[in-house]
PDB file of N, CA and C in Angstrom:
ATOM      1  N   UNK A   1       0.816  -1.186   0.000  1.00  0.00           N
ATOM      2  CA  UNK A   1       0.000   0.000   0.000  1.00  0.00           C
ATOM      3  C   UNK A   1       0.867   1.260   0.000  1.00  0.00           C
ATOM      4  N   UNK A   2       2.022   1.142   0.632  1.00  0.00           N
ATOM      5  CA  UNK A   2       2.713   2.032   0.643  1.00  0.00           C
ATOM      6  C   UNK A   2       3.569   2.504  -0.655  1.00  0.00           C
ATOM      7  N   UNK A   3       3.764   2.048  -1.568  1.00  0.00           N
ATOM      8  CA  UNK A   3       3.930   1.722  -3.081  1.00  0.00           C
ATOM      9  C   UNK A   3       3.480   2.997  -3.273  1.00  0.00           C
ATOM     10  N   UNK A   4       2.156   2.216  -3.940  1.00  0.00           N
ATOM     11  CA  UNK A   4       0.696   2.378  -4.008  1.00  0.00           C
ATOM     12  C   UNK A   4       0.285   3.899  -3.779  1.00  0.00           C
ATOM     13  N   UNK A   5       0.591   4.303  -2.594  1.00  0.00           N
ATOM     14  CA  UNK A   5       0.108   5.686  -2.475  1.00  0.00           C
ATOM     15  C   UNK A   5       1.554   6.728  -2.685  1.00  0.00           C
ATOM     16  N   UNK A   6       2.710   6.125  -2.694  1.00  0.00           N
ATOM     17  CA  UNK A   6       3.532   6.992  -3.177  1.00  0.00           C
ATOM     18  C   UNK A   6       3.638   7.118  -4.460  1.00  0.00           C
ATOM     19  N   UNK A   7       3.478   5.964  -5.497  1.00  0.00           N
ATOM     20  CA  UNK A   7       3.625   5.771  -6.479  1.00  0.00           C
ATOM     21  C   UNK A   7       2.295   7.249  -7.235  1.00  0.00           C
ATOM     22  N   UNK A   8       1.244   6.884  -6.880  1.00  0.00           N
ATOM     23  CA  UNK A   8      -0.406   7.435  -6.794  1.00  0.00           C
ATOM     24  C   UNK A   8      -0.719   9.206  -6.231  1.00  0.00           C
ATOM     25  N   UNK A   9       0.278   9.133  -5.051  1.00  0.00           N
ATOM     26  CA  UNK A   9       0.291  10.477  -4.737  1.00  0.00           C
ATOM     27  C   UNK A   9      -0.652  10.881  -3.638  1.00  0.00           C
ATOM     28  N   UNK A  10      -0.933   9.397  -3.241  1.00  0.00           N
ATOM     29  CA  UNK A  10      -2.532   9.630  -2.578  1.00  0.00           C
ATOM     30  C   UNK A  10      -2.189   9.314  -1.071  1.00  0.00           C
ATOM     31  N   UNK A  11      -2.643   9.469   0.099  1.00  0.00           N
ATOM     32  CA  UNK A  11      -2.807   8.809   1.052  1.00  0.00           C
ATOM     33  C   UNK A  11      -2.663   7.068   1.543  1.00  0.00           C
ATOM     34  N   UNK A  12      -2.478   6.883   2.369  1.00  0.00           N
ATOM     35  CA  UNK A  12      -2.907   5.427   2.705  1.00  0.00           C
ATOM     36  C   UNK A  12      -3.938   4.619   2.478  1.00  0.00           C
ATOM     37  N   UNK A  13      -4.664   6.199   3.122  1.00  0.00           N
ATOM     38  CA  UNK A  13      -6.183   5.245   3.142  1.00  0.00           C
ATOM     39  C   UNK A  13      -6.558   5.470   2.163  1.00  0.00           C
ATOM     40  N   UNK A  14      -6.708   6.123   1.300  1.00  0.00           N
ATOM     41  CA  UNK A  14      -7.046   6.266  -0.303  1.00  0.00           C
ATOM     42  C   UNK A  14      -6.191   5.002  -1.098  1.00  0.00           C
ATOM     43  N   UNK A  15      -5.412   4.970  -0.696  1.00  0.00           N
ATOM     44  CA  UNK A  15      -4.249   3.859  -1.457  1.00  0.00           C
ATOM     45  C   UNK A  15      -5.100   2.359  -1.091  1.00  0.00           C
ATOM     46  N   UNK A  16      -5.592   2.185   0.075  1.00  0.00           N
ATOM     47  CA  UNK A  16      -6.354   0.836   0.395  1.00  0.00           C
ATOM     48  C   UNK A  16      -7.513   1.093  -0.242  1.00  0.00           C
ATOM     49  N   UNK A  17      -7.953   1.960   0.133  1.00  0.00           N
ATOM     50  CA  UNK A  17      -9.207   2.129  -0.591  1.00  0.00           C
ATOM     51  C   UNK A  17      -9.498   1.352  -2.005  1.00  0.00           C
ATOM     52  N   UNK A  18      -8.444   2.461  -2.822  1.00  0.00           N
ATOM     53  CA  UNK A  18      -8.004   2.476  -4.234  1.00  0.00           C
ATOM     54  C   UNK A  18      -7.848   0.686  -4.513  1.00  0.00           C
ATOM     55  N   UNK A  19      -7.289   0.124  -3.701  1.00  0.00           N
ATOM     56  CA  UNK A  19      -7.305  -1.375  -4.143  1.00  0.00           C
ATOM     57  C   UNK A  19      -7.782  -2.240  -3.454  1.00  0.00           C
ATOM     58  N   UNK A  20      -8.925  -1.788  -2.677  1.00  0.00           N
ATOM     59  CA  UNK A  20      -9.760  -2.694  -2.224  1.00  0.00           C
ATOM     60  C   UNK A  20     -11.133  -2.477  -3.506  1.00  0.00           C
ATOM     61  N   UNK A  21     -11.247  -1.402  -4.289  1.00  0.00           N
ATOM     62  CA  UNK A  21     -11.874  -1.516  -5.375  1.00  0.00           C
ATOM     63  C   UNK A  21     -11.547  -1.785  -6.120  1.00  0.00           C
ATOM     64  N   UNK A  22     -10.317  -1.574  -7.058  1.00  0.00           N
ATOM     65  CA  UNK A  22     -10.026  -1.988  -8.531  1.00  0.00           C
ATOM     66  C   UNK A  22      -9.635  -3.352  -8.268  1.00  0.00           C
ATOM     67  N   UNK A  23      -8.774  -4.320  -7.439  1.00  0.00           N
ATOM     68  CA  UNK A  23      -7.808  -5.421  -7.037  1.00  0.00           C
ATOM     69  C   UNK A  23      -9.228  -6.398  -6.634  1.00  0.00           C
ATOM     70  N   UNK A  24      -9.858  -6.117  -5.015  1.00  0.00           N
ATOM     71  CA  UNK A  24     -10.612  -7.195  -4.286  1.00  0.00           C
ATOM     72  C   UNK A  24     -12.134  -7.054  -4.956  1.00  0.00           C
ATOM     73  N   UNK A  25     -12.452  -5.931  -5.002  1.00  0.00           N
ATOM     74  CA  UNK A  25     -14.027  -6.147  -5.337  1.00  0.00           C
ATOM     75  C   UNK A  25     -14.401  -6.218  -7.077  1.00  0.00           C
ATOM     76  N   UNK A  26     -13.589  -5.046  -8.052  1.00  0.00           N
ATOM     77  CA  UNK A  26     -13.817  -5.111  -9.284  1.00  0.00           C
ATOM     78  C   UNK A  26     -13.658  -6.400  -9.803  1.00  0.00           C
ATOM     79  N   UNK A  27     -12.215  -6.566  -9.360  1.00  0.00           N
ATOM     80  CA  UNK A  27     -11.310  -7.813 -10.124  1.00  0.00           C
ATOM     81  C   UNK A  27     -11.049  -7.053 -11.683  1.00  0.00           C
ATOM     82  N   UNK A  28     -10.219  -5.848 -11.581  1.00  0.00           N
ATOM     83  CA  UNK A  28     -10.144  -5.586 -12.847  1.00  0.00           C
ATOM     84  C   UNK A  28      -8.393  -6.426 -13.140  1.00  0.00           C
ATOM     85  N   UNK A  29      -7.995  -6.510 -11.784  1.00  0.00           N
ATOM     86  CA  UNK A  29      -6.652  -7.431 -12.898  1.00  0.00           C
ATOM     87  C   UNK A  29      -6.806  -9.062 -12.612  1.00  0.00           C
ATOM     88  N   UNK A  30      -6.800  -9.941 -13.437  1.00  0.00           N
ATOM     89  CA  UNK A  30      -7.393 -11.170 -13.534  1.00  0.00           C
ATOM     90  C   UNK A  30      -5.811 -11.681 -12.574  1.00  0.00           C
ATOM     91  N   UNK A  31      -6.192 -12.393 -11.691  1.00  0.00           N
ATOM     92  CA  UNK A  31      -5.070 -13.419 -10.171  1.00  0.00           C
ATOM     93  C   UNK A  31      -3.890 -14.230 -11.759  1.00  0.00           C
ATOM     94  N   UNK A  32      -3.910 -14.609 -13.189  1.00  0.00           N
ATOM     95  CA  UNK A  32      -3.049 -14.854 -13.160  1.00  0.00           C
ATOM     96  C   UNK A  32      -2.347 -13.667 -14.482  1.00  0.00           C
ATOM     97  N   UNK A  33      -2.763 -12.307 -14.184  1.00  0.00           N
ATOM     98  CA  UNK A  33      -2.247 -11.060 -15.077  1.00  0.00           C
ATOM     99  C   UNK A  33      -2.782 -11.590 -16.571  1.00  0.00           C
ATOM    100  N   UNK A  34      -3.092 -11.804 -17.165  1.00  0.00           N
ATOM    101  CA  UNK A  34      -3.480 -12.094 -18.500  1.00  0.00           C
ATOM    102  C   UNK A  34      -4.757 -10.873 -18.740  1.00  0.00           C
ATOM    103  N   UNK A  35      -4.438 -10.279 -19.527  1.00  0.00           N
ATOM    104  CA  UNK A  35      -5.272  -8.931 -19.407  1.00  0.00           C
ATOM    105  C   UNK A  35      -6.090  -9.343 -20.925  1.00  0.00           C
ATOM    106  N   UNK A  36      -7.342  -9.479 -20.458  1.00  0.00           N
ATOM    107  CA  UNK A  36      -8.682  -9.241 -20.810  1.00  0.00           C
ATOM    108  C   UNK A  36      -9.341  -8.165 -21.486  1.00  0.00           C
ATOM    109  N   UNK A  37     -10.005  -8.380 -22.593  1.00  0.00           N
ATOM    110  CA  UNK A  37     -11.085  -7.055 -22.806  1.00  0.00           C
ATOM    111  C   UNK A  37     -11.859  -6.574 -21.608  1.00  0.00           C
ATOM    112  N   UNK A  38     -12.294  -7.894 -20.974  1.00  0.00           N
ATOM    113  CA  UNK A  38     -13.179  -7.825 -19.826  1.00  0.00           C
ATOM    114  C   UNK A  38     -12.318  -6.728 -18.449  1.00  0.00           C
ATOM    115  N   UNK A  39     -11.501  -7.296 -18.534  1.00  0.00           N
ATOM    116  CA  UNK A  39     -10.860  -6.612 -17.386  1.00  0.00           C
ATOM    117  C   UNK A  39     -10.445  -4.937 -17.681  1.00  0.00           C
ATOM    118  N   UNK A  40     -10.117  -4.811 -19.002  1.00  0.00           N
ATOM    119  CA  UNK A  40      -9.208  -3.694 -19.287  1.00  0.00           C
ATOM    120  C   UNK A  40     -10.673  -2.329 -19.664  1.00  0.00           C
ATOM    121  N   UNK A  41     -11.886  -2.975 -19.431  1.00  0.00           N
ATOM    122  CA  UNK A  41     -13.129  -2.458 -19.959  1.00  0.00           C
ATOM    123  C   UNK A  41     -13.104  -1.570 -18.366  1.00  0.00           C
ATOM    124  N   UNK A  42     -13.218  -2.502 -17.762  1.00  0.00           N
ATOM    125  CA  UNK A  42     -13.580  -2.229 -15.676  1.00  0.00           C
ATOM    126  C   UNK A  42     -12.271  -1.791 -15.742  1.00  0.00           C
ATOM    127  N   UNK A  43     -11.348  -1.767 -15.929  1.00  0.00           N
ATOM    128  CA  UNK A  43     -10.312  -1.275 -15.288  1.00  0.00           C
ATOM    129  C   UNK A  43     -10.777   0.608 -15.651  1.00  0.00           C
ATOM    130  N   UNK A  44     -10.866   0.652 -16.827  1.00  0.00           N
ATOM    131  CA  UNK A  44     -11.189   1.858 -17.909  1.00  0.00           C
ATOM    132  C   UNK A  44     -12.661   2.708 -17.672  1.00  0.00           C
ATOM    133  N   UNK A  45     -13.523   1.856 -16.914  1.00  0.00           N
ATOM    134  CA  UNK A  45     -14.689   2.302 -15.969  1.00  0.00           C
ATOM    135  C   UNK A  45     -14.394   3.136 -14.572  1.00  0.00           C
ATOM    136  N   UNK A  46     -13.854   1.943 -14.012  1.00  0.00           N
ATOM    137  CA  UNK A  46     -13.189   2.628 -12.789  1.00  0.00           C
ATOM    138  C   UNK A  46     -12.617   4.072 -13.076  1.00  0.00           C
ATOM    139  N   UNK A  47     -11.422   4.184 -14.388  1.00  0.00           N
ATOM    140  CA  UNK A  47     -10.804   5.083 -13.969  1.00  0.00           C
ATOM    141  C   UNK A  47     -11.458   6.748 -14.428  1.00  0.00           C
ATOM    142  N   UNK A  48     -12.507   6.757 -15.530  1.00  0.00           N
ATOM    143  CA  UNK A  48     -13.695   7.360 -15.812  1.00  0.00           C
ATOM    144  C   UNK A  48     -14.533   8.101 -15.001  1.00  0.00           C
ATOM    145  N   UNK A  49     -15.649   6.784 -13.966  1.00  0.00           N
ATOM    146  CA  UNK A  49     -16.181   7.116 -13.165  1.00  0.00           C
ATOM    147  C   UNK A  49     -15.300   8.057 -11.908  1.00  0.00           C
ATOM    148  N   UNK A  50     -13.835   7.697 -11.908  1.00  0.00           N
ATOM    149  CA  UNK A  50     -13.017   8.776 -10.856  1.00  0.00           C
ATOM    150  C   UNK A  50     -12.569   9.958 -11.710  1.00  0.00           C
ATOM    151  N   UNK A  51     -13.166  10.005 -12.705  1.00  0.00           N
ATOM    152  CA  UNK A  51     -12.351  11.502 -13.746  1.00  0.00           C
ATOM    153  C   UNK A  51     -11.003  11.018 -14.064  1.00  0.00           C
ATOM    154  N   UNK A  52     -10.314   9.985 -14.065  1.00  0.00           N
ATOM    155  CA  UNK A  52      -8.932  10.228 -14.106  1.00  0.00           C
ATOM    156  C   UNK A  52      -8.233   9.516 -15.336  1.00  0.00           C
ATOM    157  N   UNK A  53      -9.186   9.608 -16.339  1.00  0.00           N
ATOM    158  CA  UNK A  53      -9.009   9.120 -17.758  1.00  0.00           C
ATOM    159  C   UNK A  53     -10.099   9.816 -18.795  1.00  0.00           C
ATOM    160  N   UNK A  54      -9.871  10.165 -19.996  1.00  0.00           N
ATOM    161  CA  UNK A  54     -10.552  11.111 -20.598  1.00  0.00           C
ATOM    162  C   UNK A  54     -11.334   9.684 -21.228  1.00  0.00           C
ATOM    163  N   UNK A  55     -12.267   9.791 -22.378  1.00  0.00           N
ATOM    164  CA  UNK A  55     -12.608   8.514 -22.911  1.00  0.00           C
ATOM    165  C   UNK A  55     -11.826   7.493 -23.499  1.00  0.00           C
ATOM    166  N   UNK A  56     -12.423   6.398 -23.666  1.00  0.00           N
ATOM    167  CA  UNK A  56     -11.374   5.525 -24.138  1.00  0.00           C
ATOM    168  C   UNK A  56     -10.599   5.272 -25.814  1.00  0.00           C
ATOM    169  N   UNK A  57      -9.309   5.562 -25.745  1.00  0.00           N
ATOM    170  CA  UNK A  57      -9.327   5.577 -27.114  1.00  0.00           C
ATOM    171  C   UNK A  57      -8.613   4.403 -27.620  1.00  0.00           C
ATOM    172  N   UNK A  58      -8.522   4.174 -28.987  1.00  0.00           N
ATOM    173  CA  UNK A  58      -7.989   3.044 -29.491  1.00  0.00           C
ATOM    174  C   UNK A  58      -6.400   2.418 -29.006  1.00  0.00           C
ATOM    175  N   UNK A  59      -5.335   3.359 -28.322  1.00  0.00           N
ATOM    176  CA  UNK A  59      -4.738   2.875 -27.908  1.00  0.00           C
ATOM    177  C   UNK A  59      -4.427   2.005 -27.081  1.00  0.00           C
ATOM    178  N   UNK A  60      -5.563   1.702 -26.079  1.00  0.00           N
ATOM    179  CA  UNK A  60      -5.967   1.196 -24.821  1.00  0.00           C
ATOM    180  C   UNK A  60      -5.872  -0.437 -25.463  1.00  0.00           C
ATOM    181  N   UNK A  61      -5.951  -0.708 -26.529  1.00  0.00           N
ATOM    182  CA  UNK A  61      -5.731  -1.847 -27.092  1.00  0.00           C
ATOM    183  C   UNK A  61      -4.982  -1.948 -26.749  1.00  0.00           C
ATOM    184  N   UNK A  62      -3.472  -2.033 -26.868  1.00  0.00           N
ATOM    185  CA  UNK A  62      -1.974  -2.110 -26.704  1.00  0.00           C
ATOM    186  C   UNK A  62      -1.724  -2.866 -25.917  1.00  0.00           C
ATOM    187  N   UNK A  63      -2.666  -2.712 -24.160  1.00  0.00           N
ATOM    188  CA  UNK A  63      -2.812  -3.019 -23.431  1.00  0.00           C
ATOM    189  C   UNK A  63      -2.863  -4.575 -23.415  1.00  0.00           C
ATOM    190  N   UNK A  64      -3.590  -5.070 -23.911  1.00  0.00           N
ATOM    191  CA  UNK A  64      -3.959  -6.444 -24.589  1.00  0.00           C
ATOM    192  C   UNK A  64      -2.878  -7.324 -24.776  1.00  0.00           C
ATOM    193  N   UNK A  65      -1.870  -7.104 -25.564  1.00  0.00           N
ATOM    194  CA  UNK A  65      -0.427  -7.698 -25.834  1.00  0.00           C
ATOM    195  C   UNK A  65      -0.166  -8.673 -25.002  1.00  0.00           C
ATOM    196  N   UNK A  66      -0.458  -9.504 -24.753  1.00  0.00           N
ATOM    197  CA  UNK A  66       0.153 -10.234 -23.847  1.00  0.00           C
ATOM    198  C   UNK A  66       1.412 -10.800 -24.038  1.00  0.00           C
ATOM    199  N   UNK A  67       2.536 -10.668 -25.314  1.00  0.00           N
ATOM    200  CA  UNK A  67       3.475 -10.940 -25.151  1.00  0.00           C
ATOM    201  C   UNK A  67       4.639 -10.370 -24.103  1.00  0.00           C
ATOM    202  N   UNK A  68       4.890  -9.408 -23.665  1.00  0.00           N
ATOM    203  CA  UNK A  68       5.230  -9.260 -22.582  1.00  0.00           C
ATOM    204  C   UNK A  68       5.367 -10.056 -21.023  1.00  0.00           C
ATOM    205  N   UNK A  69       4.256 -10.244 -20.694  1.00  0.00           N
ATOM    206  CA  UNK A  69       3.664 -11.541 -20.068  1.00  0.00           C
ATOM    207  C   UNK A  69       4.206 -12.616 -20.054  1.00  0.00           C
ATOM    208  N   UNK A  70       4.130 -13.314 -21.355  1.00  0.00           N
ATOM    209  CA  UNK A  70       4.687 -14.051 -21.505  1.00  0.00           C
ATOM    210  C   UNK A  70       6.381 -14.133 -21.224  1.00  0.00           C
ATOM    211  N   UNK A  71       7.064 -13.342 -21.867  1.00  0.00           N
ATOM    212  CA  UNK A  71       8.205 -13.593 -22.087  1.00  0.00           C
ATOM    213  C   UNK A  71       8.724 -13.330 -20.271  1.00  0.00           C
ATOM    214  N   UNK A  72       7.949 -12.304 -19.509  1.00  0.00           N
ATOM    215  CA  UNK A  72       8.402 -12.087 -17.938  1.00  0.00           C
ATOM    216  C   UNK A  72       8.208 -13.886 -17.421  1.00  0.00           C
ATOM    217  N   UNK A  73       6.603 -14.255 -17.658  1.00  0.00           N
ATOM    218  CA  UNK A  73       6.583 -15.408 -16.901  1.00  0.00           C
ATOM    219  C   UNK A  73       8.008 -16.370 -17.636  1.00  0.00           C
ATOM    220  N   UNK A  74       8.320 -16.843 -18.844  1.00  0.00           N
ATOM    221  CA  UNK A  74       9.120 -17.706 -19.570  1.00  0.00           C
ATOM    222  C   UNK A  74      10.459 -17.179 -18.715  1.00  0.00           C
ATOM    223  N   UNK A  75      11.049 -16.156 -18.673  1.00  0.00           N
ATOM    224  CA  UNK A  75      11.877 -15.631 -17.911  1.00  0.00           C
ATOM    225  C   UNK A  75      12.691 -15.837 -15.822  1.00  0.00           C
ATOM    226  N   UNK A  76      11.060 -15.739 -15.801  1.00  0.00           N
ATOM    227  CA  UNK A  76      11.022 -16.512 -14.518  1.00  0.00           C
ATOM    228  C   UNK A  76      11.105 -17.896 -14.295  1.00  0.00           C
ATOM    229  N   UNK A  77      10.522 -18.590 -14.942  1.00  0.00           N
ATOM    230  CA  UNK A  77      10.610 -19.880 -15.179  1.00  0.00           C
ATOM    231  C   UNK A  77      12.164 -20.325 -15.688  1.00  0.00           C
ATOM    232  N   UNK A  78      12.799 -20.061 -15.994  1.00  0.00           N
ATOM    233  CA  UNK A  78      14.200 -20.262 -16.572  1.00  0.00           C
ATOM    234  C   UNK A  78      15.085 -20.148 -15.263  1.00  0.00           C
ATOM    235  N   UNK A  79      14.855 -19.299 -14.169  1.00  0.00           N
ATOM    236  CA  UNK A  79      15.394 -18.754 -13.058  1.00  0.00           C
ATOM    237  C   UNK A  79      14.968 -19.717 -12.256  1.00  0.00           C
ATOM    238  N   UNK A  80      14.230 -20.797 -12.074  1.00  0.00           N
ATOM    239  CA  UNK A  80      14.024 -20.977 -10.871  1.00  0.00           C
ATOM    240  C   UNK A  80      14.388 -22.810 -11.122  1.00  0.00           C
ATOM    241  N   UNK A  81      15.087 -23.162  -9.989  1.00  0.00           N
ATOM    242  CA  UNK A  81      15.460 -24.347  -9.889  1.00  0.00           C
ATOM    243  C   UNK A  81      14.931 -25.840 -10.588  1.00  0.00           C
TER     244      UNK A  81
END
C-alpha cells in the first residue's frame, strides 16, 4: 500500500481504498495477469467514473499484448530451480 500511495500520490487510506476496489471487489486485474477485454473495460470504468481518464481511445488496445507476459513469466521460469 505504501507503493501504491507513493507511487499514486494519494494517502494510505485512499491507497487501500483504491485497491480494495479496482484489485478485491472489481477484479479488474485477472489473479493470473493475463489482461482481458473484460478486465481492461472495468479497469477503464473505474478510472472514468473517478475523472482520471478522458474517454477511451484506441490505444488502450496495446494493453492487450500479452506478449510481454509471456516472455516475464518464460523468464522466470528459466530462473528458478
Amino acid at each position: 500500500m505504501a507503493i501504491l500511495a507513493d507511487l499514486g500520490r494519494v494517502s494510505p487510506e485512499e491507497a487501500d481504498a483504491t485497491y480494495e476496489l479496482v484489485v478485491e471487489r472489481v477484479r479488474a486485474y485477472p489473479p493470473d495477469l493475463r489482461a482481458t477485454r473484460e478486465h481492461l473495460d472495468a479497469l477503464l470504468d473505474i478510472m472514468q467514473e473517478t475523472g482520471n481518464v478522458p474517454d477511451p481511445h484506441p490505444e488502450f488496445e496495446r494493453f492487450l499484448d500479452g506478449s510481454y507476459l509471456e516472455e516475464a513469466q518464460r523468464r522466470l521460469a528459466s530462473t528458478r530451480p
